[in-house]
Each structure stands twice: as structure tokens, then as C-alpha cells.
N, C-alpha and C. Protein backbone atom coordinates (compact mmCIF):
# COMPACT_ATOMS: atom_id res chain seq x y z
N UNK A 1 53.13 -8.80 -8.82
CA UNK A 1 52.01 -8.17 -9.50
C UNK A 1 50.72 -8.61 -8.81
N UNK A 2 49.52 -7.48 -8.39
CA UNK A 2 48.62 -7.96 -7.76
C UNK A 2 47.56 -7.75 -8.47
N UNK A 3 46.84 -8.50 -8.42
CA UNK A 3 45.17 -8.51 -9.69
C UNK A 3 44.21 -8.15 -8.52
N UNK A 4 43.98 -7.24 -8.64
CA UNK A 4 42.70 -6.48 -7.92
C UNK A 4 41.01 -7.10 -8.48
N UNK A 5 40.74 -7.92 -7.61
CA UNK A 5 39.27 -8.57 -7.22
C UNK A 5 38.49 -8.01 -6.77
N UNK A 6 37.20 -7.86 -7.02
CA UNK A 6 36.28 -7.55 -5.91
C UNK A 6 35.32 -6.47 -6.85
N UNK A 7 34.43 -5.85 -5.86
CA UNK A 7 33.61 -4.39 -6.13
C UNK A 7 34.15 -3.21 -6.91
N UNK A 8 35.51 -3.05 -6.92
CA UNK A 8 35.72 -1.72 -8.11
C UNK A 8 34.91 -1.87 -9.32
N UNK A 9 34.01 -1.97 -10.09
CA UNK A 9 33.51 -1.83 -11.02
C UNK A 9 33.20 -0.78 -11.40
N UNK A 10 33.69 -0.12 -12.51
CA UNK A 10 33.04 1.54 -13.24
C UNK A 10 31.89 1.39 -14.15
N UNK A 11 31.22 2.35 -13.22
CA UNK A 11 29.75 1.60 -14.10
C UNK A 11 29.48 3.14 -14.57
N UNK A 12 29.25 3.19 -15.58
CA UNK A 12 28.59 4.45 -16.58
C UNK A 12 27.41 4.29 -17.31
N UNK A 13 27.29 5.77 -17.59
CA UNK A 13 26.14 6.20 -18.20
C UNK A 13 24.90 6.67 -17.12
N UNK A 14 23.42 7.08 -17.50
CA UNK A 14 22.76 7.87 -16.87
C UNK A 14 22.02 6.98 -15.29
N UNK A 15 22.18 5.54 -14.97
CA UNK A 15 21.89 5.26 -14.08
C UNK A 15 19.91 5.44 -14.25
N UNK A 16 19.62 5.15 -15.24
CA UNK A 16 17.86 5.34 -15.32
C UNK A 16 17.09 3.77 -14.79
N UNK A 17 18.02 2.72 -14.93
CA UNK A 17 17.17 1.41 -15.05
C UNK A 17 16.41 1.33 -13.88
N UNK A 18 16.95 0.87 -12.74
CA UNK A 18 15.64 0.71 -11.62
C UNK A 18 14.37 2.04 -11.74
N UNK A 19 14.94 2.95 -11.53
CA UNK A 19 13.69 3.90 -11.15
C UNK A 19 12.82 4.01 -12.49
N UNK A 20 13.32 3.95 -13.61
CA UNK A 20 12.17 3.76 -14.94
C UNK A 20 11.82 2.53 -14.82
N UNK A 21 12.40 1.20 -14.93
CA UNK A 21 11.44 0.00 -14.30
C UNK A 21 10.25 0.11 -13.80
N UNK A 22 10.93 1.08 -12.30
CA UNK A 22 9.60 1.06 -11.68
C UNK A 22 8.42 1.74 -11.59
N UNK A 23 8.78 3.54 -12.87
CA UNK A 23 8.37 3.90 -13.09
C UNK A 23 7.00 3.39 -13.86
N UNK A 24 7.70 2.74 -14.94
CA UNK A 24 6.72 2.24 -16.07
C UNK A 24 6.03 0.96 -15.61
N UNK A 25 6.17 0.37 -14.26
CA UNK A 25 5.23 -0.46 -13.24
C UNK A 25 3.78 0.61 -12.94
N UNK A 26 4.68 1.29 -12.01
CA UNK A 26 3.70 2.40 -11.23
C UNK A 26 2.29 2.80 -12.71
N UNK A 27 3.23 3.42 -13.68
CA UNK A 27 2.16 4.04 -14.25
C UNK A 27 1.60 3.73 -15.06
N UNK A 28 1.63 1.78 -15.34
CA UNK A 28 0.80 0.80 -16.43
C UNK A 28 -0.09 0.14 -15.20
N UNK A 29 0.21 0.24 -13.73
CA UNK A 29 -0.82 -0.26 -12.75
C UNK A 29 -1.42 0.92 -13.21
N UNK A 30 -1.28 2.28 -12.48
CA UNK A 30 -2.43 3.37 -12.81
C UNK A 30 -3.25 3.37 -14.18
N UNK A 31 -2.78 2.96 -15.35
CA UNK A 31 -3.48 3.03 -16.30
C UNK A 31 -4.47 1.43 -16.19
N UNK A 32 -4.30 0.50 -15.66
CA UNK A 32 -4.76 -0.53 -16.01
C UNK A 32 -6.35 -0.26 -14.77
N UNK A 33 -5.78 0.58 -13.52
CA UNK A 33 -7.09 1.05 -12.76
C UNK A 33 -7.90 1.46 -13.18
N UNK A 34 -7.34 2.46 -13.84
CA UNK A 34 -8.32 3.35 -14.49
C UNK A 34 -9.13 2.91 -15.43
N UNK A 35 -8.70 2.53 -16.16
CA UNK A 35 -9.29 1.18 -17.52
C UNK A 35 -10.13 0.30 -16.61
N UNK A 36 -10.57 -0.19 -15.50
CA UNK A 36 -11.00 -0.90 -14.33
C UNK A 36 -12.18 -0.12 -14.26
N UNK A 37 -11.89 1.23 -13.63
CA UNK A 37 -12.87 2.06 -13.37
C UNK A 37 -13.63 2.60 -14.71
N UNK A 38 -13.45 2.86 -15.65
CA UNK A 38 -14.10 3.04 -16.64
C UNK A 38 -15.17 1.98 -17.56
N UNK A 39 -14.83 0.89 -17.20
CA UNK A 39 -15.54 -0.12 -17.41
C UNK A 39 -16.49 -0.41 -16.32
N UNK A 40 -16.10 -0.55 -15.67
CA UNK A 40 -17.39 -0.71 -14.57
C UNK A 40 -18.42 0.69 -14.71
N UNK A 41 -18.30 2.02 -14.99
CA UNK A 41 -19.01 2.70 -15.08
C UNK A 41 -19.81 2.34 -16.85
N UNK A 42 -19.02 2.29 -17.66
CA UNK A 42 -19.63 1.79 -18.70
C UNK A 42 -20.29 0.81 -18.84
N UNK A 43 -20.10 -0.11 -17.75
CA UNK A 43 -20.99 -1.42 -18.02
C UNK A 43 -22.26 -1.05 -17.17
N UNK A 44 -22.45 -0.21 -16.22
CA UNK A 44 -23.68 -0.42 -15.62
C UNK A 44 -24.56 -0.68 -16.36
N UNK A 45 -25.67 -0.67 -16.04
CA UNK A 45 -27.28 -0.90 -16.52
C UNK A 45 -27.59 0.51 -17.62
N UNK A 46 -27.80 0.18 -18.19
CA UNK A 46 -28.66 1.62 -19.04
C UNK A 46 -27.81 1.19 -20.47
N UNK A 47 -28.60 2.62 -21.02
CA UNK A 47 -28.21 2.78 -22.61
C UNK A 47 -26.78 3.88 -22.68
N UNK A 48 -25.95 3.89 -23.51
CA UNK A 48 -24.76 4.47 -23.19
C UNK A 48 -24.52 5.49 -24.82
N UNK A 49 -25.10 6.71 -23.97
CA UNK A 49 -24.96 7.38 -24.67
C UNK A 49 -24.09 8.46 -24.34
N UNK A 50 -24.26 10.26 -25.45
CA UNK A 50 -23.68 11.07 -24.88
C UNK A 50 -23.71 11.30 -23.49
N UNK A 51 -25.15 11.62 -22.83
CA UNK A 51 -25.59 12.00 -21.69
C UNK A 51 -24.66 11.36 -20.65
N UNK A 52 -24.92 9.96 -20.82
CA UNK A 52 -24.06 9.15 -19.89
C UNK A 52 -22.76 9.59 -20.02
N UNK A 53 -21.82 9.00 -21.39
CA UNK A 53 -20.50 9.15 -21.30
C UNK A 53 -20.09 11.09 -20.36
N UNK A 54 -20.72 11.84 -20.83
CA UNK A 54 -20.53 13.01 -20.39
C UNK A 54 -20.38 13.23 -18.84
N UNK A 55 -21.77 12.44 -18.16
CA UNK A 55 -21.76 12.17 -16.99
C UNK A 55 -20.89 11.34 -15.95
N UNK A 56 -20.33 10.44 -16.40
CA UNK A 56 -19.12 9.66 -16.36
C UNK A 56 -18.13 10.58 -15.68
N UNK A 57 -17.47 11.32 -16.49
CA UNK A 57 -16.20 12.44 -16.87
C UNK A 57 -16.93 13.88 -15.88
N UNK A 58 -18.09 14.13 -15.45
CA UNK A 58 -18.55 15.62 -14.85
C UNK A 58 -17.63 15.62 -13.78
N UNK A 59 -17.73 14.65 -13.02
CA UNK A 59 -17.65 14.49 -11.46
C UNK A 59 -16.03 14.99 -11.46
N UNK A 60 -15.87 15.87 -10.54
CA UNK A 60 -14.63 16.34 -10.11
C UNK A 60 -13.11 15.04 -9.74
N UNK A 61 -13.89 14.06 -9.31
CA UNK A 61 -12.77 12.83 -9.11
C UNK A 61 -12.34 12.09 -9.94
N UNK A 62 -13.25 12.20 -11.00
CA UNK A 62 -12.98 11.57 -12.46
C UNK A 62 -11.74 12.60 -13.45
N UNK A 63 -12.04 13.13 -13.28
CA UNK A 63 -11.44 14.30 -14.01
C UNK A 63 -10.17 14.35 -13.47
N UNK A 64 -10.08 14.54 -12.10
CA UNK A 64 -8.47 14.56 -11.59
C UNK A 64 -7.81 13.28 -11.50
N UNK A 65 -8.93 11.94 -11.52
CA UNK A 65 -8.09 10.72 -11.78
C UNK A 65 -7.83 10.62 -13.52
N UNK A 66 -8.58 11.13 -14.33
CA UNK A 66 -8.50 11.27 -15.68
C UNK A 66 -7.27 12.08 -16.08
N UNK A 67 -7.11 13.27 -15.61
CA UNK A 67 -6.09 14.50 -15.45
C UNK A 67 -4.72 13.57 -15.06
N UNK A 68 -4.82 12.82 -13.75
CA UNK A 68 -3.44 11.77 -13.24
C UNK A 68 -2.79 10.88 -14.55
N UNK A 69 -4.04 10.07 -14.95
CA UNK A 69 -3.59 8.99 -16.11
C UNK A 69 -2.97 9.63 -17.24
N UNK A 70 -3.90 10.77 -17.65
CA UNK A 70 -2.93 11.17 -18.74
C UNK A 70 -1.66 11.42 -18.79
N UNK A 71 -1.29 12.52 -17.37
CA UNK A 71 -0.13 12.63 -17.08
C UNK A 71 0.93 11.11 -17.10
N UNK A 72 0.56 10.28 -16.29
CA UNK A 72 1.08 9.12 -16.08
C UNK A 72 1.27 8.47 -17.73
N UNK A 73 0.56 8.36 -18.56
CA UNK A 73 0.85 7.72 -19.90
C UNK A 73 1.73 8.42 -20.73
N UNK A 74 1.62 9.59 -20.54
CA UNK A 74 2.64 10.40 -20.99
C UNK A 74 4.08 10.13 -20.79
N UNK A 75 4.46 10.20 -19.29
CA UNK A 75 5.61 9.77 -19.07
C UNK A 75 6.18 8.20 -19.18
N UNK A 76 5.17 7.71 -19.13
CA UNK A 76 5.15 6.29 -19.62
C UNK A 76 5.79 5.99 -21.14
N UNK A 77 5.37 6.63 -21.33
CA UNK A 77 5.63 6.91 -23.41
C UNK A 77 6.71 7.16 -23.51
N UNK A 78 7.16 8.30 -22.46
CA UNK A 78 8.28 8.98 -22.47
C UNK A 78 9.38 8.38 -22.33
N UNK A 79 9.25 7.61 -21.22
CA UNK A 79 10.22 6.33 -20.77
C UNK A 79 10.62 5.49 -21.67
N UNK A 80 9.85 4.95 -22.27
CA UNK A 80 9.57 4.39 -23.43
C UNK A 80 10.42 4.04 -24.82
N UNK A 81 9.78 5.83 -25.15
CA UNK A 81 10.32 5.93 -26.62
C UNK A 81 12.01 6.31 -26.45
N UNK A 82 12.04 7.44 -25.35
CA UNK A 82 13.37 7.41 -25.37
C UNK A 82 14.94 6.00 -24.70
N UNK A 83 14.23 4.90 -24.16
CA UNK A 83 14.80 3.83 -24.42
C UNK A 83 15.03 3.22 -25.62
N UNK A 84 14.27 3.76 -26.19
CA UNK A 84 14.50 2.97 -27.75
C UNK A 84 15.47 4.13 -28.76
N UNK A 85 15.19 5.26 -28.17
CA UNK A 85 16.02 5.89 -29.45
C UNK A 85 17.35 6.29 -28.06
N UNK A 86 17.98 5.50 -26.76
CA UNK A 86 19.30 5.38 -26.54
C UNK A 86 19.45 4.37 -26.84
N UNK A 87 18.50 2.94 -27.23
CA UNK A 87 19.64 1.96 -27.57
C UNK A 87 19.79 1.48 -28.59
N UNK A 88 18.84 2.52 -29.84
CA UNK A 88 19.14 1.39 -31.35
C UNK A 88 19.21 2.95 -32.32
N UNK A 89 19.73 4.16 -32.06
CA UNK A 89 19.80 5.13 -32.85
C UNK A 89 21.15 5.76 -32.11
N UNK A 90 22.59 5.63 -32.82
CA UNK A 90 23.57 5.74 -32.51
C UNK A 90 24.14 7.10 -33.01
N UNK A 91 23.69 7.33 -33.75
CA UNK A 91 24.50 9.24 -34.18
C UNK A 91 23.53 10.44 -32.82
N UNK A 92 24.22 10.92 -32.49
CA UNK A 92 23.88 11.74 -31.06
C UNK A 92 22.86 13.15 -31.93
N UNK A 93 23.06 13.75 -32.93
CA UNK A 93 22.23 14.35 -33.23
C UNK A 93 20.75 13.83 -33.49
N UNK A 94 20.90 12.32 -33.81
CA UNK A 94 19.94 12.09 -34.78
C UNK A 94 18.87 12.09 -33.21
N UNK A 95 19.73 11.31 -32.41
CA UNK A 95 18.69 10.87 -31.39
C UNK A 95 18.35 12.12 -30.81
N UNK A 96 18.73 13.09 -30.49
CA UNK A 96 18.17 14.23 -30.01
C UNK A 96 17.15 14.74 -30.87
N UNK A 97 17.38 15.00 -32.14
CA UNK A 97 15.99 15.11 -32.99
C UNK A 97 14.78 14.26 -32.49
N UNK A 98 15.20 12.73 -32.20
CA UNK A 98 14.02 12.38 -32.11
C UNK A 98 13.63 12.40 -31.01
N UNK A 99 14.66 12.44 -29.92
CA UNK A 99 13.27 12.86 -28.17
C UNK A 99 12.90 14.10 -28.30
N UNK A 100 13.27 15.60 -28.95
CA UNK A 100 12.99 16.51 -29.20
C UNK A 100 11.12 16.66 -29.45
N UNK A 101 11.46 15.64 -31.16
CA UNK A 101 9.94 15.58 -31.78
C UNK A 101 9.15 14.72 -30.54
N UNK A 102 9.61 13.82 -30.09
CA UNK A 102 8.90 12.88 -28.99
C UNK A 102 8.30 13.53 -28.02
N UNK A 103 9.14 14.68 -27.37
CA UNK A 103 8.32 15.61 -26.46
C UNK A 103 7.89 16.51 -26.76
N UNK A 104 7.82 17.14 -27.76
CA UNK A 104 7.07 17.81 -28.72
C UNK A 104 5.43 17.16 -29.00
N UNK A 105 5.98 15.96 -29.31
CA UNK A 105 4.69 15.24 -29.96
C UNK A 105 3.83 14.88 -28.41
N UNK A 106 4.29 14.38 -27.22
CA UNK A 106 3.75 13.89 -26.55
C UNK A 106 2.97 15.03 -25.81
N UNK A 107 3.48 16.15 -25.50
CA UNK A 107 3.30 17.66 -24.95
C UNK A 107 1.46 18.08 -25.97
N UNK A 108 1.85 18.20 -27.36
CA UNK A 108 0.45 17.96 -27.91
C UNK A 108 -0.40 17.42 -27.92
N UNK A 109 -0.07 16.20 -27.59
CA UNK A 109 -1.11 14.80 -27.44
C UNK A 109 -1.91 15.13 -25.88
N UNK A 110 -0.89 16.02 -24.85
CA UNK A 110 -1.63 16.14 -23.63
C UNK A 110 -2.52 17.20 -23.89
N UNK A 111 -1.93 18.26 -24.54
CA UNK A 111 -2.94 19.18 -24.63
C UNK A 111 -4.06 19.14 -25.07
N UNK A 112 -4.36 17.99 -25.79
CA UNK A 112 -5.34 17.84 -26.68
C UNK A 112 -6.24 16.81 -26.15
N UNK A 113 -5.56 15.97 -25.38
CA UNK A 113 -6.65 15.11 -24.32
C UNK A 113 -6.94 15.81 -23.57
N UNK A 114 -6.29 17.06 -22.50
CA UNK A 114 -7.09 17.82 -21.54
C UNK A 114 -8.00 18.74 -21.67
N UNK A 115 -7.98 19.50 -23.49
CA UNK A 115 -8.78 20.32 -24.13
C UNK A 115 -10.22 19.41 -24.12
N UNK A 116 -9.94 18.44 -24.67
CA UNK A 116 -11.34 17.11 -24.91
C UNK A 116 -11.75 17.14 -23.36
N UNK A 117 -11.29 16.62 -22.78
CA UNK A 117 -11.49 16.13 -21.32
C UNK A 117 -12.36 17.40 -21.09
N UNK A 118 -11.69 18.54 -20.90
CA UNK A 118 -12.66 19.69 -19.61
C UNK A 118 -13.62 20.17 -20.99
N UNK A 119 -13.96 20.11 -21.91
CA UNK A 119 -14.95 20.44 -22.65
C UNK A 119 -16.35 19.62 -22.19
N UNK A 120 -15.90 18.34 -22.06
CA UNK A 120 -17.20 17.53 -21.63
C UNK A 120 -18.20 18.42 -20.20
């Protein structure tokens, strides 16, 4: 009788860990830049009002780095929430309800920061 050693290992399920790891690296550095850059514009010299905050957000590079982050927190979230409802919500309908509402909910949340955003 021979006992087989070595590398055969069956490894299952969706294979997400490294690349969401590094996902949710990538896009908590991008959010933590941005949070960088927004402060330094908020802290300059002056009084901080509409005018300013408005002015902040005009500039075309703001907006598409503003436009990036959101995107990026989004999927961040995404990563996220649905780790939590594969590893502690065990009936398969239930959890589909809830990434369902999750991208549902998160899909609104963008629309509604990019509605705010290009209004300024």
C-alpha cells in the first residue's frame, strides 16, 4: 500500500484571496491619497467656504481623481461586504439576497455621489 505525499492538494472554491487582498490594498492606498489631497487643499490659507469647497472639485483632475475614488470605494465595499456574507451567512438564498441588496445599495450610493459631485 502506497501513501501518496506531496503537492496533490484539492483546493476549492472561488480562488478570490490574493487578488482581493490586493485589491482592497490598492484601493484603501487610493482612498487614503486622496484623503491626502483633500486636506492639503482644505488646509490652505483662507476662509473655507462654499466658493472654495466648490472650487476645490471645478478642476477637471479633481473630478476624475474624485470620479476614480468613488469607483475604487465602491469595490472596496464590495470586496468587503461580500466576504462577510460568504463566510458567516450559510443558507445560499439568504446570501444572495444580501449581495443582491449590497449591489443594489452600493450602485445607488454611486449614483448619488456622482449626481453631488458634477452638480458642484
Amino acid at each position: 500500500m502506497s501513501k501518496n505525499y506531496g503537492s496533490k492538494r484539492l483546493v476549492v472554491g472561488a480562488h478570490y484571496g490574493f487578488r482581493d487582498w490586493l485589491a482592497q490594498r490598492v484601493t484603501a492606498a487610493l482612498m487614503a491619497l486622496f484623503t491626502l489631497v483633500l486636506l492639503v487643499q482644505v488646509l490652505m490659507p483662507g476662509e473655507l467656504g462654499y466658493d472654495r469647497w466648490a472650487g476645490i472639485f471645478s478642476s477637471q483632475w479633481m473630478k476624475v481623481l474624485t470620479f476614480t475614488v468613488i469607483i475604487a470605494l465602491l469595490y472596496h465595499a464590495w470586496v468587503g461586504m461580500r466576504d462577510i456574507w460568504m463566510d458567516y451567512i450559510k443558507p445560499v438564498g439568504i446570501k444572495l439576497v444580501l449581495q443582491v441588496f449590497t449591489i443594489v445599495w452600493l450602485v445607488g450610493c454611486a449614483g448619488w455621489a456622482i449626481q453631488v459631485l458634477w452638480r458642484l
